[in-house]
C-alpha atoms as a PDB file:
ATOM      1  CA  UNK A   1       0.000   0.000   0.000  1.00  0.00           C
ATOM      2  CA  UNK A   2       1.236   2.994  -0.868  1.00  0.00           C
ATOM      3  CA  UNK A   3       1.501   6.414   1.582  1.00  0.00           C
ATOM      4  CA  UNK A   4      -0.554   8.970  -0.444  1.00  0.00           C
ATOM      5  CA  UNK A   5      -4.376   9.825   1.108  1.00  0.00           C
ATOM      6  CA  UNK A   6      -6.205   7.962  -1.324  1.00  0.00           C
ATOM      7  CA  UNK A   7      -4.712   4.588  -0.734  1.00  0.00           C
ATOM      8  CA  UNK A   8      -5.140   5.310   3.002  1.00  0.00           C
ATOM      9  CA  UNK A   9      -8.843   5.688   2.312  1.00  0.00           C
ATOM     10  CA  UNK A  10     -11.133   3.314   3.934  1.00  0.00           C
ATOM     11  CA  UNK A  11     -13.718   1.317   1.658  1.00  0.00           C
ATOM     12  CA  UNK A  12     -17.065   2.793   1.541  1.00  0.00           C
ATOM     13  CA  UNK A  13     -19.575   0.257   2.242  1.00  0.00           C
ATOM     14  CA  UNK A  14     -23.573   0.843   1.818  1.00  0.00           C
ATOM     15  CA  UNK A  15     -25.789  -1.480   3.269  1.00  0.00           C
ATOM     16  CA  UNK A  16     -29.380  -1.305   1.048  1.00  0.00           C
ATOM     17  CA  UNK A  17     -32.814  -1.178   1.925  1.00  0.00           C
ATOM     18  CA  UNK A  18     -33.051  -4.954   2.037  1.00  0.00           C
ATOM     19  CA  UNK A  19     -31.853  -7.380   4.856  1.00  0.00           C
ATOM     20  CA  UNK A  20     -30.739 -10.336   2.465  1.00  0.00           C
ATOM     21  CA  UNK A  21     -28.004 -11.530   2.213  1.00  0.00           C
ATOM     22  CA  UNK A  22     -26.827  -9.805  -0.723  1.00  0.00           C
ATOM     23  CA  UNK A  23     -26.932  -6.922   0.878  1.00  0.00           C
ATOM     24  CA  UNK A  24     -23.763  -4.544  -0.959  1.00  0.00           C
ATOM     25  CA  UNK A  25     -24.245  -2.969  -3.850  1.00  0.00           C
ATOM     26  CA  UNK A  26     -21.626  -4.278  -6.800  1.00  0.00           C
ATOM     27  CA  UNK A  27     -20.116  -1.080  -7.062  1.00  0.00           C
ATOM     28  CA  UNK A  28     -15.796  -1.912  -6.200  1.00  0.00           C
ATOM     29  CA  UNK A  29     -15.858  -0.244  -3.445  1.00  0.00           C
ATOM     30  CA  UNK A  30     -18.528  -2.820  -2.038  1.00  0.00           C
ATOM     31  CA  UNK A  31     -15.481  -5.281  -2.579  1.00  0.00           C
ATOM     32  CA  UNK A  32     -15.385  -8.144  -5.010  1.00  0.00           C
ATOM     33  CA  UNK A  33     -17.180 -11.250  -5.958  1.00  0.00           C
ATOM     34  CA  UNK A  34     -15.242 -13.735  -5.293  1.00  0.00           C
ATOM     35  CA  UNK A  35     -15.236 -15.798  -7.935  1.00  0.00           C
ATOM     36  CA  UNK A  36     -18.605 -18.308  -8.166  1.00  0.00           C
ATOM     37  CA  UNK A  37     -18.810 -18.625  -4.262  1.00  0.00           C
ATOM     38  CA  UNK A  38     -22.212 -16.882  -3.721  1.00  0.00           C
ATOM     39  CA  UNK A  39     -22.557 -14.472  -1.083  1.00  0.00           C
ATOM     40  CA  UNK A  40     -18.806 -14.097  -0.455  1.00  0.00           C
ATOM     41  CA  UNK A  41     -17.350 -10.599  -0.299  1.00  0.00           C
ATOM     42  CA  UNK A  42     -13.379  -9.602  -0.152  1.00  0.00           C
ATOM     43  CA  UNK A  43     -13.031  -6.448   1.387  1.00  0.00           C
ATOM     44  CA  UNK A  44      -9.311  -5.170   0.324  1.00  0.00           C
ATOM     45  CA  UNK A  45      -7.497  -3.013   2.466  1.00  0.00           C
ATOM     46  CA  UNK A  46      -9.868  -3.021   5.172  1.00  0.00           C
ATOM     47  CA  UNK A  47      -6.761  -1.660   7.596  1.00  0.00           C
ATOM     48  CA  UNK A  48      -3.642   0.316   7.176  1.00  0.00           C
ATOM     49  CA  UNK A  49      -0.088  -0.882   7.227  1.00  0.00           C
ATOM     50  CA  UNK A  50       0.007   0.857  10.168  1.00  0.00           C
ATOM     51  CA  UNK A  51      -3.541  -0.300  11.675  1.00  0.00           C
ATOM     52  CA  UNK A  52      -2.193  -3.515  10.949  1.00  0.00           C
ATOM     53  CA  UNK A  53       0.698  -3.871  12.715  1.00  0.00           C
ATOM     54  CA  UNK A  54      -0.993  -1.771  15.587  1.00  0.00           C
ATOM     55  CA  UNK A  55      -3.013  -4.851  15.662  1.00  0.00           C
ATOM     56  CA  UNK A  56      -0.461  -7.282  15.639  1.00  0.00           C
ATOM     57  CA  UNK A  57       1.641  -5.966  18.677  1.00  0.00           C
ATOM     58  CA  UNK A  58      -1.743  -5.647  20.485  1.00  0.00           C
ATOM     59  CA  UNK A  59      -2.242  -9.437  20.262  1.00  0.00           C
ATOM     60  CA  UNK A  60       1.776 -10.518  21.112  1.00  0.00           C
ATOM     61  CA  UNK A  61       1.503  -8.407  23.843  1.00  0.00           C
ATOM     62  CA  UNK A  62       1.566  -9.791  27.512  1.00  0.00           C
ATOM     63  CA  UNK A  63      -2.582  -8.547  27.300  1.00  0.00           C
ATOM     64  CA  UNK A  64      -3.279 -11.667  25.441  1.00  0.00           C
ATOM     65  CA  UNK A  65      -2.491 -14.999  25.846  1.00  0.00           C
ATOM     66  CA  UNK A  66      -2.046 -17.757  23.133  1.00  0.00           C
ATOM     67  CA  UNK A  67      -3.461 -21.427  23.671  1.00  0.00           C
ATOM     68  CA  UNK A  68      -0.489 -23.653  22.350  1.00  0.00           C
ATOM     69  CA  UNK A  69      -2.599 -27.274  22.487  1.00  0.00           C
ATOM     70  CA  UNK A  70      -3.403 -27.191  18.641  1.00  0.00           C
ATOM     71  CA  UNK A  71      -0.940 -27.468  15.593  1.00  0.00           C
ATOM     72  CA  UNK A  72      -1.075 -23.543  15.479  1.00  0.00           C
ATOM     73  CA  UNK A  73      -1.428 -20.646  18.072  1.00  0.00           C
ATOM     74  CA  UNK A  74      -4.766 -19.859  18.918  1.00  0.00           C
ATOM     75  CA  UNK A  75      -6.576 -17.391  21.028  1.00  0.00           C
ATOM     76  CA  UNK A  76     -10.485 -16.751  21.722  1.00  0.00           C
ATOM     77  CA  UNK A  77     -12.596 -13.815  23.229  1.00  0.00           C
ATOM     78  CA  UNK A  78     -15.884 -14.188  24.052  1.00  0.00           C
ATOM     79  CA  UNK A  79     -17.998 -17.509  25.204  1.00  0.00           C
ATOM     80  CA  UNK A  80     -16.032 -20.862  26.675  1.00  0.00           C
ATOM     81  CA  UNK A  81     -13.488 -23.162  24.531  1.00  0.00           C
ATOM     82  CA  UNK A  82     -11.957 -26.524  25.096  1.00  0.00           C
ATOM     83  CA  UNK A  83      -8.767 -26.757  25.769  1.00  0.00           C
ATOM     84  CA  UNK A  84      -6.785 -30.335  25.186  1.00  0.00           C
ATOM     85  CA  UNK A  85      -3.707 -31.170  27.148  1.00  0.00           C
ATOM     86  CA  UNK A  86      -0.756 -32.617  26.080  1.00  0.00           C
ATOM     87  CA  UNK A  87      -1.423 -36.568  25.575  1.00  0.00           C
ATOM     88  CA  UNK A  88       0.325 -38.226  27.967  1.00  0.00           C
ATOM     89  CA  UNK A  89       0.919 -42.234  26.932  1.00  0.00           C
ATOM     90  CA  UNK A  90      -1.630 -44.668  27.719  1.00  0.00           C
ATOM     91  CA  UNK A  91      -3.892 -41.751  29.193  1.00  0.00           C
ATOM     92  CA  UNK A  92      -6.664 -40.276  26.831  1.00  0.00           C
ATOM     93  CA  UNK A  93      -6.515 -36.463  26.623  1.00  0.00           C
ATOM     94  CA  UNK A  94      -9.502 -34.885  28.578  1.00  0.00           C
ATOM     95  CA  UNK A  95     -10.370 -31.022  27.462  1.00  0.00           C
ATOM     96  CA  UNK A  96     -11.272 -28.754  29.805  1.00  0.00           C
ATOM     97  CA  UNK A  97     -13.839 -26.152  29.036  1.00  0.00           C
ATOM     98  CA  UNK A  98     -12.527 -22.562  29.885  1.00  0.00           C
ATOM     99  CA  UNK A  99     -14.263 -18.917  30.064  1.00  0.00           C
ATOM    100  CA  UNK A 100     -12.742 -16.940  27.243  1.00  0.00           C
ATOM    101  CA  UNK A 101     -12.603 -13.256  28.199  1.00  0.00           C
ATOM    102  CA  UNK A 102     -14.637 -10.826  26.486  1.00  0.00           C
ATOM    103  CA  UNK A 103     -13.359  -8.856  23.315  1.00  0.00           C
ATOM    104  CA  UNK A 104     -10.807  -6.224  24.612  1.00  0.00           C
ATOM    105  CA  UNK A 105     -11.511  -2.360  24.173  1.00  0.00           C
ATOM    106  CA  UNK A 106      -8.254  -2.444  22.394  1.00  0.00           C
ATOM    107  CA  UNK A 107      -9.745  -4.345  19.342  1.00  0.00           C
ATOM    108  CA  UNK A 108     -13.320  -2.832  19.889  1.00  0.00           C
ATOM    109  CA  UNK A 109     -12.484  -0.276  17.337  1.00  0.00           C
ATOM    110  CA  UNK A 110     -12.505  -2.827  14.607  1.00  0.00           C
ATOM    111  CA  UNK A 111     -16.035  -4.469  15.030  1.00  0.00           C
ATOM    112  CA  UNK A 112     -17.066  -0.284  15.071  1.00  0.00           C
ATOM    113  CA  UNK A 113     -15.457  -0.214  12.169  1.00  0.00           C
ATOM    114  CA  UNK A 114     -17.310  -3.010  10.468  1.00  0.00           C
ATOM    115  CA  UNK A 115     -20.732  -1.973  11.711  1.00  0.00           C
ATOM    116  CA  UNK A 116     -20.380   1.277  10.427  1.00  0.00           C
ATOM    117  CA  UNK A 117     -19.545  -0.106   6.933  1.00  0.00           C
ATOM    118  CA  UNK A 118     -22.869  -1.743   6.969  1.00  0.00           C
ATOM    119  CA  UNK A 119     -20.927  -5.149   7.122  1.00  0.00           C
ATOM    120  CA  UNK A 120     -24.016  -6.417   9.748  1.00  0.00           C
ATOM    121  CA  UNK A 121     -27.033  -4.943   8.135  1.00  0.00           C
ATOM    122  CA  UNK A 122     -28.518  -8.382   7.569  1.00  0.00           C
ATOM    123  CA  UNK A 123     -28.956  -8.482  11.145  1.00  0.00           C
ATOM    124  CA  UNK A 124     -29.605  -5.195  12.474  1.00  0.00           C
ATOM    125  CA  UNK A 125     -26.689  -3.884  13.055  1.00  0.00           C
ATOM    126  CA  UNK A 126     -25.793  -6.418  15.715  1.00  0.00           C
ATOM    127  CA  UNK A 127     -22.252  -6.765  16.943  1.00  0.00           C
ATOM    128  CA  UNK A 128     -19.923  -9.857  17.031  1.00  0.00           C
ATOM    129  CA  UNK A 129     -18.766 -10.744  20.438  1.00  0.00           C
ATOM    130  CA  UNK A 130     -17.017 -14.402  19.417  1.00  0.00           C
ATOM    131  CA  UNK A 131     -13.870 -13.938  18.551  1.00  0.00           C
ATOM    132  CA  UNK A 132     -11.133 -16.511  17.013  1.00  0.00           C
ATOM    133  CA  UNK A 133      -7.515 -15.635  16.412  1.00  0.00           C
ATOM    134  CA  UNK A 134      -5.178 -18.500  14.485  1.00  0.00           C
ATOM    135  CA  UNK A 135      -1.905 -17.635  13.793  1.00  0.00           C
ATOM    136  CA  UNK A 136      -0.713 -19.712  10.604  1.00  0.00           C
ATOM    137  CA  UNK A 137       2.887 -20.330   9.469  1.00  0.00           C
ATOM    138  CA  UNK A 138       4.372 -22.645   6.955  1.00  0.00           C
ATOM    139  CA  UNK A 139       2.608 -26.051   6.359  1.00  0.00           C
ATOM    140  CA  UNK A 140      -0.364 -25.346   8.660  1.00  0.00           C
ATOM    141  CA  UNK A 141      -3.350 -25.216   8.071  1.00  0.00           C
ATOM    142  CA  UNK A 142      -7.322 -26.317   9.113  1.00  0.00           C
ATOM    143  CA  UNK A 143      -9.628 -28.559   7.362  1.00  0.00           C
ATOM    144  CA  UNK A 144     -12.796 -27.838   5.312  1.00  0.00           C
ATOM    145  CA  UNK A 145     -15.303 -27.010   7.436  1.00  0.00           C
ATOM    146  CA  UNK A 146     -18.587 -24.710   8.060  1.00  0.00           C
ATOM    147  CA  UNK A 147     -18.865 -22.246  11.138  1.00  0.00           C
ATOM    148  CA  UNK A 148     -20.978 -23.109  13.659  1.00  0.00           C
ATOM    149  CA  UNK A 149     -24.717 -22.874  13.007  1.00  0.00           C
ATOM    150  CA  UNK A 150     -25.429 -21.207  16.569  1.00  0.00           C
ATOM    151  CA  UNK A 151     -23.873 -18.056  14.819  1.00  0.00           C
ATOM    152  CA  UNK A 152     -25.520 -15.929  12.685  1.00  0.00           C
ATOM    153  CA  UNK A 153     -24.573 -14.668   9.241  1.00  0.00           C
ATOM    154  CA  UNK A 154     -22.147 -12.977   8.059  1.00  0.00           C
ATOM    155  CA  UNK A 155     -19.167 -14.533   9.540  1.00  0.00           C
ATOM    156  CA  UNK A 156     -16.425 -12.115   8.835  1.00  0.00           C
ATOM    157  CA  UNK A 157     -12.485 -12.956   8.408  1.00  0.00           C
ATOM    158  CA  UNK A 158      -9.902 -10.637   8.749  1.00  0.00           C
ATOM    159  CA  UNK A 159      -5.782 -11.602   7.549  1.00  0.00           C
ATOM    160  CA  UNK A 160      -3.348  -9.507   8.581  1.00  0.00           C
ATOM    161  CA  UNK A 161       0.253 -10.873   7.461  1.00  0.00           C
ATOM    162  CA  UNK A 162       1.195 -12.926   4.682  1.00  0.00           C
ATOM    163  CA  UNK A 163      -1.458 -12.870   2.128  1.00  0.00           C
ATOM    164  CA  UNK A 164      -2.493 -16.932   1.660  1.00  0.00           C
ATOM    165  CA  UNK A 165      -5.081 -18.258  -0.715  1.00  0.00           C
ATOM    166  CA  UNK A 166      -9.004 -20.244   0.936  1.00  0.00           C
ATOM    167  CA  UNK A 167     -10.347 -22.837  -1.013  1.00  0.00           C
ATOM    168  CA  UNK A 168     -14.157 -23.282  -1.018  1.00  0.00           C
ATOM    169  CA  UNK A 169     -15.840 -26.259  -1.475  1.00  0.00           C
ATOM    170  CA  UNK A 170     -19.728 -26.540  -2.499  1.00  0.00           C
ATOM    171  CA  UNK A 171     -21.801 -28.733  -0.828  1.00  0.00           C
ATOM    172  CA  UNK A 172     -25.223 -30.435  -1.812  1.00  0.00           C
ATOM    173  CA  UNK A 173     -26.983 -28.315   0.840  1.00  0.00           C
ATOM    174  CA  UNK A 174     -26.020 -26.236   4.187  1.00  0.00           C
ATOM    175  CA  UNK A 175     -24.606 -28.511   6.404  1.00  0.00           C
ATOM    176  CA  UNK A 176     -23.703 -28.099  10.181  1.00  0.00           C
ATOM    177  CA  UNK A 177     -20.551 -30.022  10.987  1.00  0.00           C
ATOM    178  CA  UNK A 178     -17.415 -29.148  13.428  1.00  0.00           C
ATOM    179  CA  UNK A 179     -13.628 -30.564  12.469  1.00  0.00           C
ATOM    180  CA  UNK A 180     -12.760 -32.269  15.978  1.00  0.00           C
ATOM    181  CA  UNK A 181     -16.044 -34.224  15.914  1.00  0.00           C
ATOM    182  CA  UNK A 182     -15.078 -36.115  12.523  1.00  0.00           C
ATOM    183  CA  UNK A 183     -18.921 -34.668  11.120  1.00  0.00           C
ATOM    184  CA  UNK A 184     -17.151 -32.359   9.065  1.00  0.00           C
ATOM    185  CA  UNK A 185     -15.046 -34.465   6.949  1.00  0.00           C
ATOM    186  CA  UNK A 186     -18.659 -36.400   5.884  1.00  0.00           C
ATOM    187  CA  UNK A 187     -20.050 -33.514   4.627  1.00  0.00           C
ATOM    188  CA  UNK A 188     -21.545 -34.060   0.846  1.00  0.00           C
ATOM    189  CA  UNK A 189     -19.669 -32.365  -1.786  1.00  0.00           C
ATOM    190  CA  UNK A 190     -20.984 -31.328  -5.520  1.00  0.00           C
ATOM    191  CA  UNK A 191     -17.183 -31.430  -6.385  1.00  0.00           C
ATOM    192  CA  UNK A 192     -16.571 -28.189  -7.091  1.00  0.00           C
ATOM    193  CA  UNK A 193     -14.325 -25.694  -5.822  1.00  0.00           C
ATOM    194  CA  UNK A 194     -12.950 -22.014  -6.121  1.00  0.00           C
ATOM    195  CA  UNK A 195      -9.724 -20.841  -4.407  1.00  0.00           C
ATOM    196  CA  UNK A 196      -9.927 -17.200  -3.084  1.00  0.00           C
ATOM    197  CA  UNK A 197      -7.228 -14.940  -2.419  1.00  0.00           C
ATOM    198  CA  UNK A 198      -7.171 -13.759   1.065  1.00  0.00           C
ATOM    199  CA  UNK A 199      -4.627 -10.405   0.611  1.00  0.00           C
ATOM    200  CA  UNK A 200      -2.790  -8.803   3.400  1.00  0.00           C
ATOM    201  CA  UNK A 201      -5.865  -6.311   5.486  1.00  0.00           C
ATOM    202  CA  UNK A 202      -8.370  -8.090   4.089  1.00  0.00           C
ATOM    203  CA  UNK A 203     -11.945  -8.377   5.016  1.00  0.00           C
ATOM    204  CA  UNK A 204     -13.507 -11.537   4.003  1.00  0.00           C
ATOM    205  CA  UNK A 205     -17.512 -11.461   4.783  1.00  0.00           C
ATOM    206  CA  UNK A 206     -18.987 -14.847   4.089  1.00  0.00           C
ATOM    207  CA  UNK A 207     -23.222 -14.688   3.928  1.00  0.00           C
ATOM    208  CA  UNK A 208     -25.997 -16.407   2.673  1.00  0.00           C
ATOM    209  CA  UNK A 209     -24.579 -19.699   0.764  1.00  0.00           C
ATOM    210  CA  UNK A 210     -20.719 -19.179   1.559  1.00  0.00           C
ATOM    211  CA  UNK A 211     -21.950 -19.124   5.508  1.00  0.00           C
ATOM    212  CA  UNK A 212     -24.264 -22.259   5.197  1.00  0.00           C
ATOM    213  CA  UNK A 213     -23.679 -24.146   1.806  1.00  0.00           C
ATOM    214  CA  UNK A 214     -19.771 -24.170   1.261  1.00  0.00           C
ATOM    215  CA  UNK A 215     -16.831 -25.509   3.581  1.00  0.00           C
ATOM    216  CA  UNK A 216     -13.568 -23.097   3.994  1.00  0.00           C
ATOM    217  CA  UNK A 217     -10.192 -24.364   4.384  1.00  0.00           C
ATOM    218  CA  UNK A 218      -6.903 -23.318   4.680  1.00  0.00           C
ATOM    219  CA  UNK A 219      -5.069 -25.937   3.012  1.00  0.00           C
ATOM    220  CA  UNK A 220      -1.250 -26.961   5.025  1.00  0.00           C
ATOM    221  CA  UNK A 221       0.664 -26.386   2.043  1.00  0.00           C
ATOM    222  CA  UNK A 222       4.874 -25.630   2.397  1.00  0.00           C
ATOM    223  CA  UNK A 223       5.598 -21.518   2.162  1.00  0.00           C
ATOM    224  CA  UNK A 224       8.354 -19.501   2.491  1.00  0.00           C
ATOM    225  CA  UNK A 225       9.994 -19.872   5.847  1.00  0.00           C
ATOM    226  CA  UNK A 226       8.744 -15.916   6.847  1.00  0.00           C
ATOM    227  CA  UNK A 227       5.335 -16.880   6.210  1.00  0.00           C
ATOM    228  CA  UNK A 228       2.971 -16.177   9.029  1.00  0.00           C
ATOM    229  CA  UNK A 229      -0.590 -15.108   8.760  1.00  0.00           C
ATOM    230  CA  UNK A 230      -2.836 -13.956  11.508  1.00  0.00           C
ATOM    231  CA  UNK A 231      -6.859 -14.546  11.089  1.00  0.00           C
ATOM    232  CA  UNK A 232      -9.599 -13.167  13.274  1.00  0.00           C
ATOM    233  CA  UNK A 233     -12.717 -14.896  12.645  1.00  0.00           C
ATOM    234  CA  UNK A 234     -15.570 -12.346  14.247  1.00  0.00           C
ATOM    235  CA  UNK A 235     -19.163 -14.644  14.868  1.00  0.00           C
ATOM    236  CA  UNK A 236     -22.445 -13.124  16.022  1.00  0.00           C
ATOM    237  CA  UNK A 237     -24.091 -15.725  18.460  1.00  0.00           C
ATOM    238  CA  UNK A 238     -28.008 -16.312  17.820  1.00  0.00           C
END
């Protein structure tokens, strides 16, 4: 991104007079289609270079604190998650279920941000209090999956970091399935698939069909050895 005023301009976002899920206009500055996914929205630039990194340090700071059970660092604000110890041999792992604390008024600016874009029209306005952070770095990734049907749509992405590619996989009809519990994986598939590009400040807002009908995945494929990429997944609980 470059350092004149225009580049530093933040997208102007219109929510319309109607509440479904198609809700932007198609003008750029409502973001792009992405591709055949319906109902999927990329957002460019949705941050500074600056805003970005202001971000960043915010999360490594000793005001958060990363879970390290999973392949990848993880952290969560707002609701309860389960957290698996280390397996120890001949014992089975038991997870624990732990309060996460609520979204910090250090990162409260964003959802404001988002809301006043229009980004929650379909729903009034309401604002997401469920937050997951992954940090991703060479050869990680997560499996295809849907979010959680107890949240509402949108569900709304934001990559910060090394810009990495989502694939998107259709499925015969919306389908409510998690990763740990195995469902996901049996989830029927029409076969076809788009790969998005998820660029660095990126807003990715997935409604109507991409929230319900299509799995996301971030596919654990070998990068460069500075890769890292940091998502926060923002839900609204129903």
């Amino acid at each position: 991104m470059t350092a004149d005023k225009d580049a530093r301009r933040e997208p102007s976002i219109k929510p319309s007079k109607s509440r479904s899920s198609s809700f932007f206009s198609e003008s750029k500055t409502a973001g792009t289609d992405s591709r055949g996914v319906p109902g999927l929205r990329i957002i460019p630039d949705f941050l500074t270079v600056e805003e970005e990194q202001k971000v960043l340090t915010y999360l490594n700071s000793q005001a958060c604190s990363w879970r390290t059970d999973l392949s990848r660092r993880t952290m969560h604000f707002g609701g309860t998650y389960c957290l698996y110890s280390r397996p120890v041999k001949g014992q089975n792992s038991t997870p624990q279920i732990l309060e996460a604390p609520p979204l910090p008024d250090d990162l409260d600016w964003l959802v404001d941000r988002m809301v006043g874009l229009g980004v929650y029209a379909e729903i009034d306005q309401k604002r997401p209090e469920y937050v997951i952070v992954n940090e991703y770095l060479s050869k990680m990734g997560i499996s295809a999956h849907t979010e959680n049907f107890s949240f509402h749509s949108p569900v709304v992405g934001l990559s910060l970091g090394s810009p990495d590619v989502m694939r998107f996989h259709e499925l015969a009809g919306a389908f409510d399935g998690s990763v740990r519990t195995g469902k996901a994986a049996k989830a029927p598939k029409t076969g076809r698939v788009e790969d998005v590009l998820l660029p660095s400040r990126s807003l990715c807002i997935m409604s109507g069909e991409s929230r319900w009908s299509w799995q996301h995945e971030i596919r654990p494929l070998k990068r460069a050895a500075t890769f890292k990429r940091v998502s926060l997944t923002f839900r609204v609980k129903k």
